[in-house]
Each structure stands twice: as C-alpha cells, then as structure tokens.
PDB file of N, CA and C in Angstrom:
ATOM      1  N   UNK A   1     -39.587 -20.717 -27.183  1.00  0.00           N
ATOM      2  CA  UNK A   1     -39.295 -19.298 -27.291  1.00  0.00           C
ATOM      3  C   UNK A   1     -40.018 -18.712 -28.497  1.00  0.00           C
ATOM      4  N   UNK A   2     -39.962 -19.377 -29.528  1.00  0.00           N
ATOM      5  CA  UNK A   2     -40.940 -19.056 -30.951  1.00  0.00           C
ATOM      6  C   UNK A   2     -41.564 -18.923 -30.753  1.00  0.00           C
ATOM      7  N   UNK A   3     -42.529 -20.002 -29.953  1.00  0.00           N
ATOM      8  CA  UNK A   3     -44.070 -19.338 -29.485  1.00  0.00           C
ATOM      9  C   UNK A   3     -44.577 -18.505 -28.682  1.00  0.00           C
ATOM     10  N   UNK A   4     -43.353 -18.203 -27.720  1.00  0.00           N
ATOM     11  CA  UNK A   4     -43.906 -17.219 -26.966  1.00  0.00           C
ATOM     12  C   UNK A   4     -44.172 -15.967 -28.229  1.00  0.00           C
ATOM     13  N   UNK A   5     -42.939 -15.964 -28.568  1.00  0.00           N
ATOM     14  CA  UNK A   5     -42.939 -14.744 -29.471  1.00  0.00           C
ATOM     15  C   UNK A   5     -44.154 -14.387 -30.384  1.00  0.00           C
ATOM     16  N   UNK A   6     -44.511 -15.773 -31.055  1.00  0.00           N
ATOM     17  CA  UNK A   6     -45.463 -15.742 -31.475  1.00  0.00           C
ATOM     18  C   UNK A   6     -47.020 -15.362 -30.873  1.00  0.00           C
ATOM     19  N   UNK A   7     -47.241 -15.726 -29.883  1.00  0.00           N
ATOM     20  CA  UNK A   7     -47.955 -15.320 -29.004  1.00  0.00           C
ATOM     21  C   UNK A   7     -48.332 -14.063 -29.138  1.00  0.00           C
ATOM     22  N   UNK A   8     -47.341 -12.987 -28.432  1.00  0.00           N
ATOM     23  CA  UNK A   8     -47.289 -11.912 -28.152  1.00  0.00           C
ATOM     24  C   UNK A   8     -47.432 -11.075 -29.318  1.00  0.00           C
ATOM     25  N   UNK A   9     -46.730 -11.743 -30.511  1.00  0.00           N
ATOM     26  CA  UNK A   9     -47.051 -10.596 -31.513  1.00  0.00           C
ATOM     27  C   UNK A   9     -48.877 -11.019 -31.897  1.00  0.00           C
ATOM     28  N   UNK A  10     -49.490 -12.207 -31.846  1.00  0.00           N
ATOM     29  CA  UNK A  10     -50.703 -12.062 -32.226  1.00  0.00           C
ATOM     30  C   UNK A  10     -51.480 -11.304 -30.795  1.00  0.00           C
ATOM     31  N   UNK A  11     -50.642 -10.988 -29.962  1.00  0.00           N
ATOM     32  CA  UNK A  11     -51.595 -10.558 -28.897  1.00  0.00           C
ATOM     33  C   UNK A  11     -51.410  -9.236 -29.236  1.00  0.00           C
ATOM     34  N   UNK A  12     -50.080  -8.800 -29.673  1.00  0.00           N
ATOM     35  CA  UNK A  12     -50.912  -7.129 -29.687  1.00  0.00           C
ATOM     36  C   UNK A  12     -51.412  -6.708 -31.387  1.00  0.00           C
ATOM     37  N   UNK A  13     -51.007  -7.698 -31.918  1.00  0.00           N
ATOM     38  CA  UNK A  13     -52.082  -7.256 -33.145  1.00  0.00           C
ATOM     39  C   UNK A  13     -53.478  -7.485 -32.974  1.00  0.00           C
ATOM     40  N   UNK A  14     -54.287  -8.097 -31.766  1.00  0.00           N
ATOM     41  CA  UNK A  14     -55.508  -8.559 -31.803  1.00  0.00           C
ATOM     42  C   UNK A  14     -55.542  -7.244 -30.890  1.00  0.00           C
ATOM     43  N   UNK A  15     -54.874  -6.488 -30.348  1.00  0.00           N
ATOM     44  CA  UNK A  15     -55.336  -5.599 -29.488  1.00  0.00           C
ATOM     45  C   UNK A  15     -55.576  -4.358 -29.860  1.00  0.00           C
ATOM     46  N   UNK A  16     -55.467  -4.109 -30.935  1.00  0.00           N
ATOM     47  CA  UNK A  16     -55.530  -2.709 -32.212  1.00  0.00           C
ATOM     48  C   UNK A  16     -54.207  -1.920 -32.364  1.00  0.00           C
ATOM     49  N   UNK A  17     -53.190  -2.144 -31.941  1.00  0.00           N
ATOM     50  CA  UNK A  17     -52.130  -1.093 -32.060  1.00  0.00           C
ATOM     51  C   UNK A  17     -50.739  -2.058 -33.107  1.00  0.00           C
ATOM     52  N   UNK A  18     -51.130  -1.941 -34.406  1.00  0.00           N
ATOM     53  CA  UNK A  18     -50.789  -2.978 -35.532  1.00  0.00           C
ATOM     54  C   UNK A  18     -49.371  -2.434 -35.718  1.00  0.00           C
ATOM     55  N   UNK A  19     -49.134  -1.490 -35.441  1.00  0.00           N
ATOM     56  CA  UNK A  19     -47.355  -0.557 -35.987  1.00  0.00           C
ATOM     57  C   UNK A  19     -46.390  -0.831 -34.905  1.00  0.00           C
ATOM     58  N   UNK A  20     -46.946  -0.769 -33.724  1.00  0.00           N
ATOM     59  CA  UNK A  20     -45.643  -1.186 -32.379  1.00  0.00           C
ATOM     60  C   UNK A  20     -45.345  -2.636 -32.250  1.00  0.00           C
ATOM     61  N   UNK A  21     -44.091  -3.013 -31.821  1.00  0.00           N
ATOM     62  CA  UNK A  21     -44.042  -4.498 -31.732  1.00  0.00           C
ATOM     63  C   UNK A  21     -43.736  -4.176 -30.025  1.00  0.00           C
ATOM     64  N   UNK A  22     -43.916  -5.269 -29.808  1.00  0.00           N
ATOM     65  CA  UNK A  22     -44.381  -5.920 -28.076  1.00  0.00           C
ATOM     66  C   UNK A  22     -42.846  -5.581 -27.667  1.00  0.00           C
ATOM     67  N   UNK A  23     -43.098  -4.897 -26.121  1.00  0.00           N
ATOM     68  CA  UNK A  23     -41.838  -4.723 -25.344  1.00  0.00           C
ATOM     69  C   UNK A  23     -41.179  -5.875 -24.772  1.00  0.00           C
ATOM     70  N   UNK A  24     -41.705  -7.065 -24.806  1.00  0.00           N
ATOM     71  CA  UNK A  24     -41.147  -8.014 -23.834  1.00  0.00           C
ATOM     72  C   UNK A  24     -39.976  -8.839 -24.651  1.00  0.00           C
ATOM     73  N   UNK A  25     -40.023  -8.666 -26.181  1.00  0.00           N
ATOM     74  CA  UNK A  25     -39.001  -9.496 -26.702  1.00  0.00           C
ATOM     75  C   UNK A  25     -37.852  -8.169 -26.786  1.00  0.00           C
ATOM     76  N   UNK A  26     -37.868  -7.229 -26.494  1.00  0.00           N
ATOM     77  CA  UNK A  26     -36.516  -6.542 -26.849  1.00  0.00           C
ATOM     78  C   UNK A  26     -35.975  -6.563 -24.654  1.00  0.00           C
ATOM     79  N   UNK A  27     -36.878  -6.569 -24.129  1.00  0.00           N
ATOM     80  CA  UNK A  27     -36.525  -6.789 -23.303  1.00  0.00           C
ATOM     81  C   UNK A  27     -35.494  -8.282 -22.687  1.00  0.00           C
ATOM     82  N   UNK A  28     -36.390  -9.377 -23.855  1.00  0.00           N
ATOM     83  CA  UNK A  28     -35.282 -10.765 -23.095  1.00  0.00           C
ATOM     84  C   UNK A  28     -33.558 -10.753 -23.719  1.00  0.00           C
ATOM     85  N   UNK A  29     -33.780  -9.813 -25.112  1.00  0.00           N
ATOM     86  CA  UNK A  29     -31.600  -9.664 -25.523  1.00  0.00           C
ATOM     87  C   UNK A  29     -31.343  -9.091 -23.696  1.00  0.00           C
ATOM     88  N   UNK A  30     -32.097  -7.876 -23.656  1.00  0.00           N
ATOM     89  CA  UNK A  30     -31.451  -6.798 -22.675  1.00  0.00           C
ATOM     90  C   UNK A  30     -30.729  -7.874 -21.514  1.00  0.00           C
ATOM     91  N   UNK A  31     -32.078  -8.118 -20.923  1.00  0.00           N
ATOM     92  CA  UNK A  31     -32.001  -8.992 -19.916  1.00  0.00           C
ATOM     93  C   UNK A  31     -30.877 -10.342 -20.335  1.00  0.00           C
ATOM     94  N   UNK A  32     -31.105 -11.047 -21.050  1.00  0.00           N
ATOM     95  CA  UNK A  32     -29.261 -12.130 -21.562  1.00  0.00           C
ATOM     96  C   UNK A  32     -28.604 -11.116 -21.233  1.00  0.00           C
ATOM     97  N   UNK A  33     -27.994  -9.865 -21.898  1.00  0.00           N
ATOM     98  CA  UNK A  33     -26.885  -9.312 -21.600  1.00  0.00           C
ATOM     99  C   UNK A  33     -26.683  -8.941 -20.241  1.00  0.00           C
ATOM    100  N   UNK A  34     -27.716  -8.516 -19.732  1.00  0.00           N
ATOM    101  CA  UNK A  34     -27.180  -8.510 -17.884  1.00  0.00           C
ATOM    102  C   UNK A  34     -26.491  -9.974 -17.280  1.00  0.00           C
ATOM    103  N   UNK A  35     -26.955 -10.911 -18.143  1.00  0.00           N
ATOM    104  CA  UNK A  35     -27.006 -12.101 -17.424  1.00  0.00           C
ATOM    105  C   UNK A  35     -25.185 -12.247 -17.247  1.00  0.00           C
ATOM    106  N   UNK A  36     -25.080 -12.049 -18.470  1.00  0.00           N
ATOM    107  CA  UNK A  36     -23.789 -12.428 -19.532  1.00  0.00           C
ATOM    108  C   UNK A  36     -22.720 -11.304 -18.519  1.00  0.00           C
ATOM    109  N   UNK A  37     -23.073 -10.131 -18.746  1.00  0.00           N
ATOM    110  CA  UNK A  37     -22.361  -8.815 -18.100  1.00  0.00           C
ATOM    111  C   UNK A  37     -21.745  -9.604 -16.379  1.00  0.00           C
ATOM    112  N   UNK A  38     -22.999  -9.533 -15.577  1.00  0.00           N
ATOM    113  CA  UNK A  38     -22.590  -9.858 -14.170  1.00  0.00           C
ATOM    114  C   UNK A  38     -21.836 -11.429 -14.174  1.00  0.00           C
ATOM    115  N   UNK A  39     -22.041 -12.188 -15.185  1.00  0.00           N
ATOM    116  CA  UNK A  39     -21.221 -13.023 -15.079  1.00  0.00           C
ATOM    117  C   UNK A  39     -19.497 -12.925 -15.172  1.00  0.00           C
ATOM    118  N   UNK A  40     -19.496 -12.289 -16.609  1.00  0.00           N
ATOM    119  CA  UNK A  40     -18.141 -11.829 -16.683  1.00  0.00           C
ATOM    120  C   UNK A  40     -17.767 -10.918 -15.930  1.00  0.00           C
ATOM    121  N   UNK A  41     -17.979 -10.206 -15.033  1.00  0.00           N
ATOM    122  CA  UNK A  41     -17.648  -9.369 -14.048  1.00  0.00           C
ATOM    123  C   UNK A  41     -17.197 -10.219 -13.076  1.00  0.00           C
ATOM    124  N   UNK A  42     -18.358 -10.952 -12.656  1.00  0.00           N
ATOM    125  CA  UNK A  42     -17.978 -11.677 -11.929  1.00  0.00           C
ATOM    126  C   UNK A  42     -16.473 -13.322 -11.609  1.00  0.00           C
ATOM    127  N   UNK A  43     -16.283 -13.710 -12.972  1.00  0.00           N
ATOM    128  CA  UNK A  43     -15.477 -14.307 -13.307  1.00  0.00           C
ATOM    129  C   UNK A  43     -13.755 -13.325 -13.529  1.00  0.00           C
ATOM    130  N   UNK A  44     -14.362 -11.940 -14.102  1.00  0.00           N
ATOM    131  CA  UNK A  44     -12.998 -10.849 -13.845  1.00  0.00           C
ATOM    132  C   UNK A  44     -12.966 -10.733 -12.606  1.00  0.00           C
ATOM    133  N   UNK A  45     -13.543 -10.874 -11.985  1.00  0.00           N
ATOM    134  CA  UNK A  45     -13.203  -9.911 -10.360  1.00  0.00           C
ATOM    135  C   UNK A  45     -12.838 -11.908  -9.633  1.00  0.00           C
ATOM    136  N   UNK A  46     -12.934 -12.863  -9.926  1.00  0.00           N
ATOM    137  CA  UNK A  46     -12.540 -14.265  -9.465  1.00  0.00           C
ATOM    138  C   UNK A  46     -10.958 -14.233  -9.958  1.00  0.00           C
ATOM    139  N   UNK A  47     -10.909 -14.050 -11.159  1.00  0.00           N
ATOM    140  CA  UNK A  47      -9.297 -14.417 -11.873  1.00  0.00           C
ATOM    141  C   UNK A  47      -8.775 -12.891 -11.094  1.00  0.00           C
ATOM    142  N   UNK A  48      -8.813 -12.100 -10.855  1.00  0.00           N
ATOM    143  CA  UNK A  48      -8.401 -10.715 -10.200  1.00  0.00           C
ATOM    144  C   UNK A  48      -8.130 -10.800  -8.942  1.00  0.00           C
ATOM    145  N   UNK A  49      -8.505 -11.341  -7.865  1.00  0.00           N
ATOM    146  CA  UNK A  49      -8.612 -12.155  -6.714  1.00  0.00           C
ATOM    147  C   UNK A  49      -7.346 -13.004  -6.957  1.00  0.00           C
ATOM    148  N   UNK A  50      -7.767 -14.100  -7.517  1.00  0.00           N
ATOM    149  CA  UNK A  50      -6.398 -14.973  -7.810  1.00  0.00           C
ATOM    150  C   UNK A  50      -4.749 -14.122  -8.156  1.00  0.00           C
ATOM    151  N   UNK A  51      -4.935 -13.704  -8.777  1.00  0.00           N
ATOM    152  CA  UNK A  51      -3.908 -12.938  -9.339  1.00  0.00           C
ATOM    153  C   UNK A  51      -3.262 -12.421  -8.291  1.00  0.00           C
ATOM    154  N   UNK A  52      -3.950 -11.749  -7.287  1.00  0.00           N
ATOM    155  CA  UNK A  52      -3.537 -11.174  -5.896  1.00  0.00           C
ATOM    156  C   UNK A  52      -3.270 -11.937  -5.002  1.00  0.00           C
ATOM    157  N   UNK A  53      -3.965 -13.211  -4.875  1.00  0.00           N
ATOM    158  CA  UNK A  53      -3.487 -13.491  -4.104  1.00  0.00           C
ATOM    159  C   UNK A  53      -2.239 -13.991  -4.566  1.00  0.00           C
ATOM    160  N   UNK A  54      -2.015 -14.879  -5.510  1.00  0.00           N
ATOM    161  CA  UNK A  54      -0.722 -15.612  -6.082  1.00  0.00           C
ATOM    162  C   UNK A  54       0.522 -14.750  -6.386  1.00  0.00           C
ATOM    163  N   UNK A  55       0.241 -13.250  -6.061  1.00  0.00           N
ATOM    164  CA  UNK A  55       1.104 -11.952  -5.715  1.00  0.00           C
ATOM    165  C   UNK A  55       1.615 -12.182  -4.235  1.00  0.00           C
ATOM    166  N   UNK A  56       0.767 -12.146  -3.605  1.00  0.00           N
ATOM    167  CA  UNK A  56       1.200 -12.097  -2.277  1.00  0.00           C
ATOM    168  C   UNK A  56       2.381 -13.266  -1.896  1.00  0.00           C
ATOM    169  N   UNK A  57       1.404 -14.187  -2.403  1.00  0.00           N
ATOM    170  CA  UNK A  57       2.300 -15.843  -2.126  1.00  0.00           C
ATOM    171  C   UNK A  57       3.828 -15.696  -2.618  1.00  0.00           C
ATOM    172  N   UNK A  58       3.894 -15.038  -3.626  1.00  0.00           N
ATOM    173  CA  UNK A  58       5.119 -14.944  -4.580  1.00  0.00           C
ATOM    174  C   UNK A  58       5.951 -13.535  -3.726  1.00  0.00           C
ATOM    175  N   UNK A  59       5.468 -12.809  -3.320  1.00  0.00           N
ATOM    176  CA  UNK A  59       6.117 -11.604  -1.916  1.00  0.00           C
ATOM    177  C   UNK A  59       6.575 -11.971  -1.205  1.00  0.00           C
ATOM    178  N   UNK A  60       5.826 -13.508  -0.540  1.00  0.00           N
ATOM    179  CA  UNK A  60       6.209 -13.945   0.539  1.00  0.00           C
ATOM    180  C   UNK A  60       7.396 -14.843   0.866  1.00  0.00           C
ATOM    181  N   UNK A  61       7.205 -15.524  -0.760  1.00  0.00           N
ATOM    182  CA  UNK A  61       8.164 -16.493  -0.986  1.00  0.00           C
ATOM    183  C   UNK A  61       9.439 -15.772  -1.046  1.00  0.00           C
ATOM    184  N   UNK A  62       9.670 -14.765  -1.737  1.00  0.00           N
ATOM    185  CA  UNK A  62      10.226 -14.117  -2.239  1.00  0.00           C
ATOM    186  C   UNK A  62      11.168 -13.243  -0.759  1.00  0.00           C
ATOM    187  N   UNK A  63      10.820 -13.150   0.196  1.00  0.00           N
ATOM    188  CA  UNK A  63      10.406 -12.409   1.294  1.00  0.00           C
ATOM    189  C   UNK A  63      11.474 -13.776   2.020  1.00  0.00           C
ATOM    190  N   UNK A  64      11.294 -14.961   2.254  1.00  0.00           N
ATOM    191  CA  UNK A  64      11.947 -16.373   2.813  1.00  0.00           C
ATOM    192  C   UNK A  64      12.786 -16.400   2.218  1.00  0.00           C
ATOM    193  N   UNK A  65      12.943 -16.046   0.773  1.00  0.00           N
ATOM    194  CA  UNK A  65      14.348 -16.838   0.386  1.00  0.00           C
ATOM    195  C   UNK A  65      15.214 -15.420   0.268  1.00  0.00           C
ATOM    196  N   UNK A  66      15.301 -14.545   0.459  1.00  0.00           N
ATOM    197  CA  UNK A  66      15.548 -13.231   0.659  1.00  0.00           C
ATOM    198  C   UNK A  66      16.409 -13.581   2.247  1.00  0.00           C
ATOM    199  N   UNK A  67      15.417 -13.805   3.472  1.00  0.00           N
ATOM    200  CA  UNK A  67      16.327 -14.298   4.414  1.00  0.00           C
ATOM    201  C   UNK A  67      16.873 -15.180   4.918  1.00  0.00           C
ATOM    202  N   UNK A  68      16.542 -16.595   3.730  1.00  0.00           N
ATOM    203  CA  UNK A  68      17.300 -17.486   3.567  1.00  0.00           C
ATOM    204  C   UNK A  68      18.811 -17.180   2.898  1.00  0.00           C
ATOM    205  N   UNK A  69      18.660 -16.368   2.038  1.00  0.00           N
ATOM    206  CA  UNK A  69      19.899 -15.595   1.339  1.00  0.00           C
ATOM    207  C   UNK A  69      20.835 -15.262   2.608  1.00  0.00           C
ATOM    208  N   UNK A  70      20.244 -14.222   3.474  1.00  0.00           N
ATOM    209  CA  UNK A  70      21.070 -13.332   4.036  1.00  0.00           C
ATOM    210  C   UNK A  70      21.692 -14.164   5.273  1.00  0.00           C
ATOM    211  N   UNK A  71      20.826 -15.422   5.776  1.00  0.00           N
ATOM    212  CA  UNK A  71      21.769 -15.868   6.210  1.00  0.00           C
ATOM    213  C   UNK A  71      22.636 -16.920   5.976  1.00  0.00           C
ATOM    214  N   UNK A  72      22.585 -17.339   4.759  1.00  0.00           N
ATOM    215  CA  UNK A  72      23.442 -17.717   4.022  1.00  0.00           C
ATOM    216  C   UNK A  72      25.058 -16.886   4.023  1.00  0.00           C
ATOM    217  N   UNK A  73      24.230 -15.896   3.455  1.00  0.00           N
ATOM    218  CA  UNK A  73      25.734 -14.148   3.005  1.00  0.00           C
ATOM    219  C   UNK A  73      26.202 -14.336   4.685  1.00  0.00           C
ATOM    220  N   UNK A  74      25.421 -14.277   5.589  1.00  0.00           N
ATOM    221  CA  UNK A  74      25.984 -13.861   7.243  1.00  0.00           C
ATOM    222  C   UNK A  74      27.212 -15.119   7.182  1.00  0.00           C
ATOM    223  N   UNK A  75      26.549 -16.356   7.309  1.00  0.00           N
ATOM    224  CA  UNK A  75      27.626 -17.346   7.193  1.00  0.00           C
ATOM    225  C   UNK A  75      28.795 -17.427   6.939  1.00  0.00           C
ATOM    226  N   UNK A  76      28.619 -16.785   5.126  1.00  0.00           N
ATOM    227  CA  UNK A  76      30.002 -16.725   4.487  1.00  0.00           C
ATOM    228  C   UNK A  76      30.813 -15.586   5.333  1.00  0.00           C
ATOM    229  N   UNK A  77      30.075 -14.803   5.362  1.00  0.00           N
ATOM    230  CA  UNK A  77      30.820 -13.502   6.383  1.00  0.00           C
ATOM    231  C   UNK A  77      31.711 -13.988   7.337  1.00  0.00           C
ATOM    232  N   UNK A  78      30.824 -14.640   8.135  1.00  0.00           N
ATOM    233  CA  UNK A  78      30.875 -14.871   9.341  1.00  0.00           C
ATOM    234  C   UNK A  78      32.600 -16.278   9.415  1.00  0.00           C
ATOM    235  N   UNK A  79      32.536 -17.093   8.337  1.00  0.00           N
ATOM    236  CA  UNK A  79      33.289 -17.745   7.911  1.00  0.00           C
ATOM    237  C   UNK A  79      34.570 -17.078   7.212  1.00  0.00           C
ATOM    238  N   UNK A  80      34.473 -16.130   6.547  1.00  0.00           N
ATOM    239  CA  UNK A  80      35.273 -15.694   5.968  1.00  0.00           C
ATOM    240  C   UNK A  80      36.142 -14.834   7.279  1.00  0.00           C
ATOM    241  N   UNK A  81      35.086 -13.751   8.091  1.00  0.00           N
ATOM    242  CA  UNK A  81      36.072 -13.715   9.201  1.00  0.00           C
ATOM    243  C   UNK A  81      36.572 -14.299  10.211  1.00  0.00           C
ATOM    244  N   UNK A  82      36.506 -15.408   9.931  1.00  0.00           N
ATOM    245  CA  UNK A  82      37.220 -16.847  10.790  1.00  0.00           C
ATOM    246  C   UNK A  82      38.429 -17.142  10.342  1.00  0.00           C
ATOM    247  N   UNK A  83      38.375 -17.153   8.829  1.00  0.00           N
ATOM    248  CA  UNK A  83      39.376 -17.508   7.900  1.00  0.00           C
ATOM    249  C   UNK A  83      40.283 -16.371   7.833  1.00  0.00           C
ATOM    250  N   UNK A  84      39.891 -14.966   8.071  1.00  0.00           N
ATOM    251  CA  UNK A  84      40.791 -14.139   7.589  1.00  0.00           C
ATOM    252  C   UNK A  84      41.643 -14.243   8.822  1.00  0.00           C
ATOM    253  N   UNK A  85      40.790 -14.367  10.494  1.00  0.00           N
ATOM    254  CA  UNK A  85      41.294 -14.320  11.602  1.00  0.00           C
ATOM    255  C   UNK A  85      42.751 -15.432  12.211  1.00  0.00           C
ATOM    256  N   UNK A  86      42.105 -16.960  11.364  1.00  0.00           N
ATOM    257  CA  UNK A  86      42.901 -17.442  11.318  1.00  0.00           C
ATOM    258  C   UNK A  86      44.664 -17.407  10.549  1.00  0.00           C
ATOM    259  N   UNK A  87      44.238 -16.863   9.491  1.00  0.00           N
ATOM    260  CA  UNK A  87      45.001 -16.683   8.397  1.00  0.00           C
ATOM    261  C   UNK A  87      45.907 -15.257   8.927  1.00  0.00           C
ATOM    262  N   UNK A  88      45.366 -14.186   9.575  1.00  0.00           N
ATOM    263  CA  UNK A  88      46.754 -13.314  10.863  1.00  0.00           C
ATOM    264  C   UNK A  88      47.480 -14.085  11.533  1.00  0.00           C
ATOM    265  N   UNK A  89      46.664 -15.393  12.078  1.00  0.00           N
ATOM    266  CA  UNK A  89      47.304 -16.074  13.322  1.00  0.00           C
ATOM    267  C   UNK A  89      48.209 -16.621  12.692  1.00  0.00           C
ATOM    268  N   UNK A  90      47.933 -16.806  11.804  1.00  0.00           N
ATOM    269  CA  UNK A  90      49.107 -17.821  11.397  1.00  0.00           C
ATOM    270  C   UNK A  90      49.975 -17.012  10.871  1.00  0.00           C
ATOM    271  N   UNK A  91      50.267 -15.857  10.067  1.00  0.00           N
ATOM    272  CA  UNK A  91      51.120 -15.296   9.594  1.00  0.00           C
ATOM    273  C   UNK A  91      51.631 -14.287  11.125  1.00  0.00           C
ATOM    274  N   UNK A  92      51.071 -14.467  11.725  1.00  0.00           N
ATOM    275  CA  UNK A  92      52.148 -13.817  13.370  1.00  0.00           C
ATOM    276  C   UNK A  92      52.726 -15.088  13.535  1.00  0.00           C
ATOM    277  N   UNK A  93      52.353 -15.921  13.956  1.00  0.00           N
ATOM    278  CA  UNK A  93      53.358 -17.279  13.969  1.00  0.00           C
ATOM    279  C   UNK A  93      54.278 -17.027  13.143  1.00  0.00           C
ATOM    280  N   UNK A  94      54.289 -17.132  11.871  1.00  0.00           N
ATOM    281  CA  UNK A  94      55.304 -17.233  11.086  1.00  0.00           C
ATOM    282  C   UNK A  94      56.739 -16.083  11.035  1.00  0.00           C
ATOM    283  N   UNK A  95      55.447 -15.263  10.871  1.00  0.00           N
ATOM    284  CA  UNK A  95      56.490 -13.771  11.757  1.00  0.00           C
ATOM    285  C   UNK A  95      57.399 -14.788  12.779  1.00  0.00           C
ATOM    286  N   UNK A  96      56.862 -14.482  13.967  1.00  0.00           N
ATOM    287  CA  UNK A  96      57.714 -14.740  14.686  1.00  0.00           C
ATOM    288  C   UNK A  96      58.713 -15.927  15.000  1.00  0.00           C
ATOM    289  N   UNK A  97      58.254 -17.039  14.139  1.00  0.00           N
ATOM    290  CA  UNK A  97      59.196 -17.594  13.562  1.00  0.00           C
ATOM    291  C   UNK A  97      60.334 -17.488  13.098  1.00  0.00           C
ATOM    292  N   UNK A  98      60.089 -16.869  12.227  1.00  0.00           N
ATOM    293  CA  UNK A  98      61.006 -15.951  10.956  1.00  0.00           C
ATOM    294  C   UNK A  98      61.869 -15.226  11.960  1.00  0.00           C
ATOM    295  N   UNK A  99      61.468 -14.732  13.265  1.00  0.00           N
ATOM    296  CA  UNK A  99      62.120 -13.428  13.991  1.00  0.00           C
ATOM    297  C   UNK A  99      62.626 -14.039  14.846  1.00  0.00           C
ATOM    298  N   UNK A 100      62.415 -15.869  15.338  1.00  0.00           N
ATOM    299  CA  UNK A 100      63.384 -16.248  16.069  1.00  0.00           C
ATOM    300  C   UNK A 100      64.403 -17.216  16.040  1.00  0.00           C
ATOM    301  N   UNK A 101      64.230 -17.579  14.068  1.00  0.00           N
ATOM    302  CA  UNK A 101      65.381 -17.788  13.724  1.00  0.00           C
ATOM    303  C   UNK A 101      66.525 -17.004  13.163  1.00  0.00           C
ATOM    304  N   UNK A 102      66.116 -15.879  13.016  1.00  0.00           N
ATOM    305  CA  UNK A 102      66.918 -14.933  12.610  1.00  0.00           C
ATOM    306  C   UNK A 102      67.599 -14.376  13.723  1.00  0.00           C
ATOM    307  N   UNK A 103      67.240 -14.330  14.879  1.00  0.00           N
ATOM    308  CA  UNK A 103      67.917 -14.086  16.108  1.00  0.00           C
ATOM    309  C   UNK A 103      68.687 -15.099  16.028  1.00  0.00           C
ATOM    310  N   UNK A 104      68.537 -16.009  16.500  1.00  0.00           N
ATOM    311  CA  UNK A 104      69.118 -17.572  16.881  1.00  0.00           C
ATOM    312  C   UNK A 104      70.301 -17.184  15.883  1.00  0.00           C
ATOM    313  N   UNK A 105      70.497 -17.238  14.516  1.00  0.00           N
ATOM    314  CA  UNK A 105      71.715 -17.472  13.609  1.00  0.00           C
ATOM    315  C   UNK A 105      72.131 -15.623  13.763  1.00  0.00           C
ATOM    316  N   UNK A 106      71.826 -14.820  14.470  1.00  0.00           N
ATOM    317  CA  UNK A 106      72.839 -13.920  13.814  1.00  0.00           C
ATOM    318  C   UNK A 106      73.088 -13.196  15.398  1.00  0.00           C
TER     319      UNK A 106
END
C-alpha cells in the first residue's frame, strides 16, 4: 500500500502539477468506509430479522399456552360445575331426608 502511494505521488509530481495530491488515495478511506457502511447495514438488518423473527416465535408460543390456559380454566369450569351440580344433589337428598324424618316422628 506504501508503494502504491508512493508511486502515485512521484507520478504526479513528475507530471508538473506539484501543489495537488493524487485523487486515488483519498478515494481508498472513501471506498473502506462503503465497505465498512454496507457491512454494518447489512449485519443491522441480519440481527433485525432475527429479532422478528424470535418475536413471532414468542407470539406464537405465547398464543399455545394462552389456549393451553383456557382449556385448562374450561376444565376447572367445567369441573367445578360438576361439583357444584353434585353438591345440590346431594343437599336435595338431604333435604328430603331431613323432610322424611320429620314426617315419620311427628
């Protein structure tokens, strides 16, 4: 790389214009920084991607155990009005228990 540089600056001092320095070395920073630029763009817009998708995944999951929940909750529901249903039956039994020994003795 020195020598190129070197090069170029004896090439345009041999060419008569002794005050300008050569366009091609301010051109190779420029050019690295494009290099550098579209890379990191490119590596933001990779981790940015990820991010979304591992959003979605986490929606989805989120989304399953949501109606893993609910039918879980249905269950208990669904159990609980078993239990409550049972738990009349049995207190009419008892009622009427209650209502046909109280006949019986009086």
């Amino acid at each position: 790389m020195l020598l190129w540089v070197f090069f170029l600056v004896t090439l345009t001092l041999s060419s008569g214009s002794h005050g300008s320095l050569p366009s091609q070395p301010l051109r190779i920073p420029r050019y690295a920084d494009a290099i550098f630029t579209n890379s990191y763009r490119k590596v933001l817009g990779q981790l940015s991607a990820r991010k979304l998708l591992q959003d979605i995944m986490n929606r989805q999951q989120g989304e399953r155990n949501q109606e893993q929940g609910a039918k879980v909750r249905l269950g208990r529901q669904v159990d609980s009005v078993w239990t409550d249903q049972q738990q009349m039956a049995l207190e009419s039994i008892l009622v009427s228990l209650l209502q046909e020994r109280r006949n019986s003795q009086g």
